[in-house]
C-alpha atoms as a PDB file:
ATOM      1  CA  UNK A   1       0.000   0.000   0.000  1.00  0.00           C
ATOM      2  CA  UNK A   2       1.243   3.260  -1.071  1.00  0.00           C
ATOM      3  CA  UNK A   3       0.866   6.501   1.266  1.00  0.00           C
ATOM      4  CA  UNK A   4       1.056   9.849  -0.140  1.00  0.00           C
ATOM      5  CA  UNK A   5       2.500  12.286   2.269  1.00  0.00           C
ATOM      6  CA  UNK A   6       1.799  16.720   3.153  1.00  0.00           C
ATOM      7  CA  UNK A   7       4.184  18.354   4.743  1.00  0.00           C
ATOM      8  CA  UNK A   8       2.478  20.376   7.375  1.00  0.00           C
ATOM      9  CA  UNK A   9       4.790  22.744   9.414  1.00  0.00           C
ATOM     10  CA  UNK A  10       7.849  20.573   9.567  1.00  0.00           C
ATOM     11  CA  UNK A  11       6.066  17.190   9.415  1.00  0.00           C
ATOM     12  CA  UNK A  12       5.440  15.182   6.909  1.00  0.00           C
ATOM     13  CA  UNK A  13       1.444  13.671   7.697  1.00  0.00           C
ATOM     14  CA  UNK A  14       0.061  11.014   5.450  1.00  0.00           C
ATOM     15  CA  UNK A  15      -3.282  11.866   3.305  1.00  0.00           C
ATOM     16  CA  UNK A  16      -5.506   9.351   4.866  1.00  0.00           C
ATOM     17  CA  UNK A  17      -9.199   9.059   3.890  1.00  0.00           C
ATOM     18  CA  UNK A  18     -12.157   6.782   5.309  1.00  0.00           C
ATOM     19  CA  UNK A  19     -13.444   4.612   2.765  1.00  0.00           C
ATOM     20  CA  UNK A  20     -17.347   4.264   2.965  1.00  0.00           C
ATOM     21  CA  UNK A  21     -18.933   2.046   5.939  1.00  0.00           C
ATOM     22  CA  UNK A  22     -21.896   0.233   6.371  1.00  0.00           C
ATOM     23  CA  UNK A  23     -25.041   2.686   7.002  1.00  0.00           C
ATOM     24  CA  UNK A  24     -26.382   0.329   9.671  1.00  0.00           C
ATOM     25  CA  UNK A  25     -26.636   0.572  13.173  1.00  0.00           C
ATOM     26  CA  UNK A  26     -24.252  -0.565  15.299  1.00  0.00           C
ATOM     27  CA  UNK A  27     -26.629  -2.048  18.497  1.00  0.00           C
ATOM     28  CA  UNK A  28     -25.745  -2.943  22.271  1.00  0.00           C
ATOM     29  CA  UNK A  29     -23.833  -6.385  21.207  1.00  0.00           C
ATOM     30  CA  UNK A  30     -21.882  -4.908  18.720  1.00  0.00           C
ATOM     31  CA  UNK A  31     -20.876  -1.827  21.505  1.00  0.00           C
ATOM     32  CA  UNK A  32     -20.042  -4.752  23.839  1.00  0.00           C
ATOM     33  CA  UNK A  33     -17.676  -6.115  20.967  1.00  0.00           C
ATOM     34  CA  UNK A  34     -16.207  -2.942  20.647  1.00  0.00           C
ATOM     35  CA  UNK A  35     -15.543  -2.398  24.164  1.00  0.00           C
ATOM     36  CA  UNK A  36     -13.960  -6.358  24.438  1.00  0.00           C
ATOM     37  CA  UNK A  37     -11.517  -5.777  21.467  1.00  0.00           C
ATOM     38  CA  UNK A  38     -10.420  -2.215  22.537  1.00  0.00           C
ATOM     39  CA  UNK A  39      -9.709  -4.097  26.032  1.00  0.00           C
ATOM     40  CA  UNK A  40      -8.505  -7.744  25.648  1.00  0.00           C
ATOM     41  CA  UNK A  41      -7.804  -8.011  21.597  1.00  0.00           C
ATOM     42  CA  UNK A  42      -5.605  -5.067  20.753  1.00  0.00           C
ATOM     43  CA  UNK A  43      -4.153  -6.642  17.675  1.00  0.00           C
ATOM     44  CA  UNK A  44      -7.164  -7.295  15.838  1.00  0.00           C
ATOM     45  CA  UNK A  45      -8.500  -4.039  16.957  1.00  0.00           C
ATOM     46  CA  UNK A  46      -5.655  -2.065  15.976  1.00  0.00           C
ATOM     47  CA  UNK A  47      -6.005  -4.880  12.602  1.00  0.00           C
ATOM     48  CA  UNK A  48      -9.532  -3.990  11.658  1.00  0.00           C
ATOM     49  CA  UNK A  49      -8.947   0.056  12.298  1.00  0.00           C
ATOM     50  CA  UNK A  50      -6.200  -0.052   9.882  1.00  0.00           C
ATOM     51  CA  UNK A  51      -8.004  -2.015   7.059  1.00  0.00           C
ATOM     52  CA  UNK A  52     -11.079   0.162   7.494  1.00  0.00           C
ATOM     53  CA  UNK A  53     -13.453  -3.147   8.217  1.00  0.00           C
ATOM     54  CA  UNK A  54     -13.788  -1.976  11.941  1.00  0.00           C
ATOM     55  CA  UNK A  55     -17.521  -1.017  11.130  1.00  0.00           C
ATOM     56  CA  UNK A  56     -18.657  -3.186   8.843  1.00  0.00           C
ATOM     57  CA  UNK A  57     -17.058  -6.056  11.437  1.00  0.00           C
ATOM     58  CA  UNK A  58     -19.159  -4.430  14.323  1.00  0.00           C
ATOM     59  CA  UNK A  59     -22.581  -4.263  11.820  1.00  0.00           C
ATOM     60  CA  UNK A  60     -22.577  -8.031  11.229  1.00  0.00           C
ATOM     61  CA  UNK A  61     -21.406  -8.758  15.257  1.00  0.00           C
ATOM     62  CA  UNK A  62     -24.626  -7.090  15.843  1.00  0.00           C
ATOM     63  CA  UNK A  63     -26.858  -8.833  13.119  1.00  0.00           C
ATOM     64  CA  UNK A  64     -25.409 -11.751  14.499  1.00  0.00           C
ATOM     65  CA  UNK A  65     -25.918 -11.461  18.119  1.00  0.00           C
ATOM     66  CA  UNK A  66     -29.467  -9.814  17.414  1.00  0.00           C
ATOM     67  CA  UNK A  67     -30.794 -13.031  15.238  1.00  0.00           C
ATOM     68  CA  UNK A  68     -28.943 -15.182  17.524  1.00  0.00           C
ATOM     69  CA  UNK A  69     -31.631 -13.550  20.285  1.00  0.00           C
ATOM     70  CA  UNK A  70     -34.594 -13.677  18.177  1.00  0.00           C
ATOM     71  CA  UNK A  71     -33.845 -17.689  17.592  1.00  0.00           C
ATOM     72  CA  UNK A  72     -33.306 -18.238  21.152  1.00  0.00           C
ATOM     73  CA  UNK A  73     -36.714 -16.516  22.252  1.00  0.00           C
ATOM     74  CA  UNK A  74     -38.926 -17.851  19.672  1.00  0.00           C
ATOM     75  CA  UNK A  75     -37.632 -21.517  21.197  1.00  0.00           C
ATOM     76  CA  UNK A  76     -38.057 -20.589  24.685  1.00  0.00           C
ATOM     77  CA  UNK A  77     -42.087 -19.464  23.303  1.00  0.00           C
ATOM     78  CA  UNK A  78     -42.435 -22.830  21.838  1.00  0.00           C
ATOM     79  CA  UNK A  79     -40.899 -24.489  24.731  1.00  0.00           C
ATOM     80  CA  UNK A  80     -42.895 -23.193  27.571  1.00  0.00           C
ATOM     81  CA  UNK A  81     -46.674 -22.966  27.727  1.00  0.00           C
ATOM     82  CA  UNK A  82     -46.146 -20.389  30.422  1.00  0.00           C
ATOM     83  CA  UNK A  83     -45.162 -17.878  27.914  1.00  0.00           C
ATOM     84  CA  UNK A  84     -48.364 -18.356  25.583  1.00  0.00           C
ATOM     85  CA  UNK A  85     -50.688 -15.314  24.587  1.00  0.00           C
ATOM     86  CA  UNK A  86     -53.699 -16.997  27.070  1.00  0.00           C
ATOM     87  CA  UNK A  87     -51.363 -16.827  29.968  1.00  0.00           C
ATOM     88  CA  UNK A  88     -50.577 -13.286  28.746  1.00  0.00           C
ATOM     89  CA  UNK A  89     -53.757 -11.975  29.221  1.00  0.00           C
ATOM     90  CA  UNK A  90     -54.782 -14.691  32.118  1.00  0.00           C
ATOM     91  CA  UNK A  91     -51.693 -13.483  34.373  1.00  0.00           C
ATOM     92  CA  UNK A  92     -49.725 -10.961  32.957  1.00  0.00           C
ATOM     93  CA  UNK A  93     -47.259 -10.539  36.315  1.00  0.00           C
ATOM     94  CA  UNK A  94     -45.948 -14.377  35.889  1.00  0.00           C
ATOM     95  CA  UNK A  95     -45.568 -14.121  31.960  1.00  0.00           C
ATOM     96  CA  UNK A  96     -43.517 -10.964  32.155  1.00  0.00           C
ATOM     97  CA  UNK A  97     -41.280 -12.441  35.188  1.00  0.00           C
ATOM     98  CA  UNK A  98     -40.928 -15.122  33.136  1.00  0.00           C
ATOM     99  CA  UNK A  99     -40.667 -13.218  29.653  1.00  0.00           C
ATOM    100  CA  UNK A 100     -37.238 -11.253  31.279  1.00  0.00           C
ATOM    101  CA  UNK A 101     -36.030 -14.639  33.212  1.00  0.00           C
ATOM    102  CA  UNK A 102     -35.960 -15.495  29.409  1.00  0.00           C
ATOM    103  CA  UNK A 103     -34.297 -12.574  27.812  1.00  0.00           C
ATOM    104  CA  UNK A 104     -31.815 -12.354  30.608  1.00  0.00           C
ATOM    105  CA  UNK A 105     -30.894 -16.167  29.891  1.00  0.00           C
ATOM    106  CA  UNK A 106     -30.839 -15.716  26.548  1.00  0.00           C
ATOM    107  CA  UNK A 107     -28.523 -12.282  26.789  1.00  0.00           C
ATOM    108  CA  UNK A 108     -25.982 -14.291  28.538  1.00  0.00           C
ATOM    109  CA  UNK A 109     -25.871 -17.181  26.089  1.00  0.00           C
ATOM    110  CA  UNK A 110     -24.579 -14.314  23.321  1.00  0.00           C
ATOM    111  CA  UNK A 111     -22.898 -12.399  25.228  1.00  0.00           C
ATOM    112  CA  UNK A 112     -20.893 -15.890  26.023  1.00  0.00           C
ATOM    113  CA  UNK A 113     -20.751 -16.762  22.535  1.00  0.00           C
ATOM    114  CA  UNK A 114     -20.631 -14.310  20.165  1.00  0.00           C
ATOM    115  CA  UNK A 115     -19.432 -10.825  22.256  1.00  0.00           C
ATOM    116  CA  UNK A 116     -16.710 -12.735  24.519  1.00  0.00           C
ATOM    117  CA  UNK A 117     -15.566 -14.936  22.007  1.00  0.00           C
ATOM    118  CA  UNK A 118     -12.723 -14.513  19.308  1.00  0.00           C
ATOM    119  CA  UNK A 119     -14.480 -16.611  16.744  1.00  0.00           C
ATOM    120  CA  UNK A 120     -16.285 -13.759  15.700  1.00  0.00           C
END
């Protein structure tokens, strides 16, 4: 890769541009990937920054980790009667205890697998 230099004062500062990025949002699990590389993966932090995929890394982290939810909770649904729409409306206190006991179990399975990981 070639760099072209300007000399600015007596430095010499290389003409560096950002390439475009991927438009999407960058969600919770894709912040919490962030936050893991910048802290315990410096190399491939420091690697994706310089090849300008730091983004576009960080967009599909957080597609990942947000169908990765989705699939978990529509199996819990299936899996528990508890969690059906008659039970909604019979007693709505249980379902929603129930309906976060769920999303917190299924937060921790990606933030295990796909946030804390190096796979990804």
């Amino acid at each position: 890769m070639k760099l072209n230099y300007t000399k600015v004062g007596d430095y010499l500062l290389p003409d560096l541009t950002i390439k475009e990025q991927n438009e999407k949002q960058i969600n919770k699990y894709g912040r919490l990937k962030l936050n893991y590389l910048k802290k315990y993966d410096k190399p491939f932090y420091t690697t994706l920054l310089m090849k300008n995929e730091l983004t576009n890394y960080l967009v599909s982290v957080s597609i990942e980790a947000e169908n990765r939810f989705n699939i978990l909770m529509e199996s819990y649904k299936k899996s528990d009667e508890k969690l059906s729409e008659k039970n909604k409306n019979d007693n709505p206190f249980e379902w929603t205890k129930l309906m976060n006991n769920y999303q917190d179990c299924a937060e921790e399975i990606i933030l295990k697998e796909l946030i804390y990981s190096k796979n990804v």
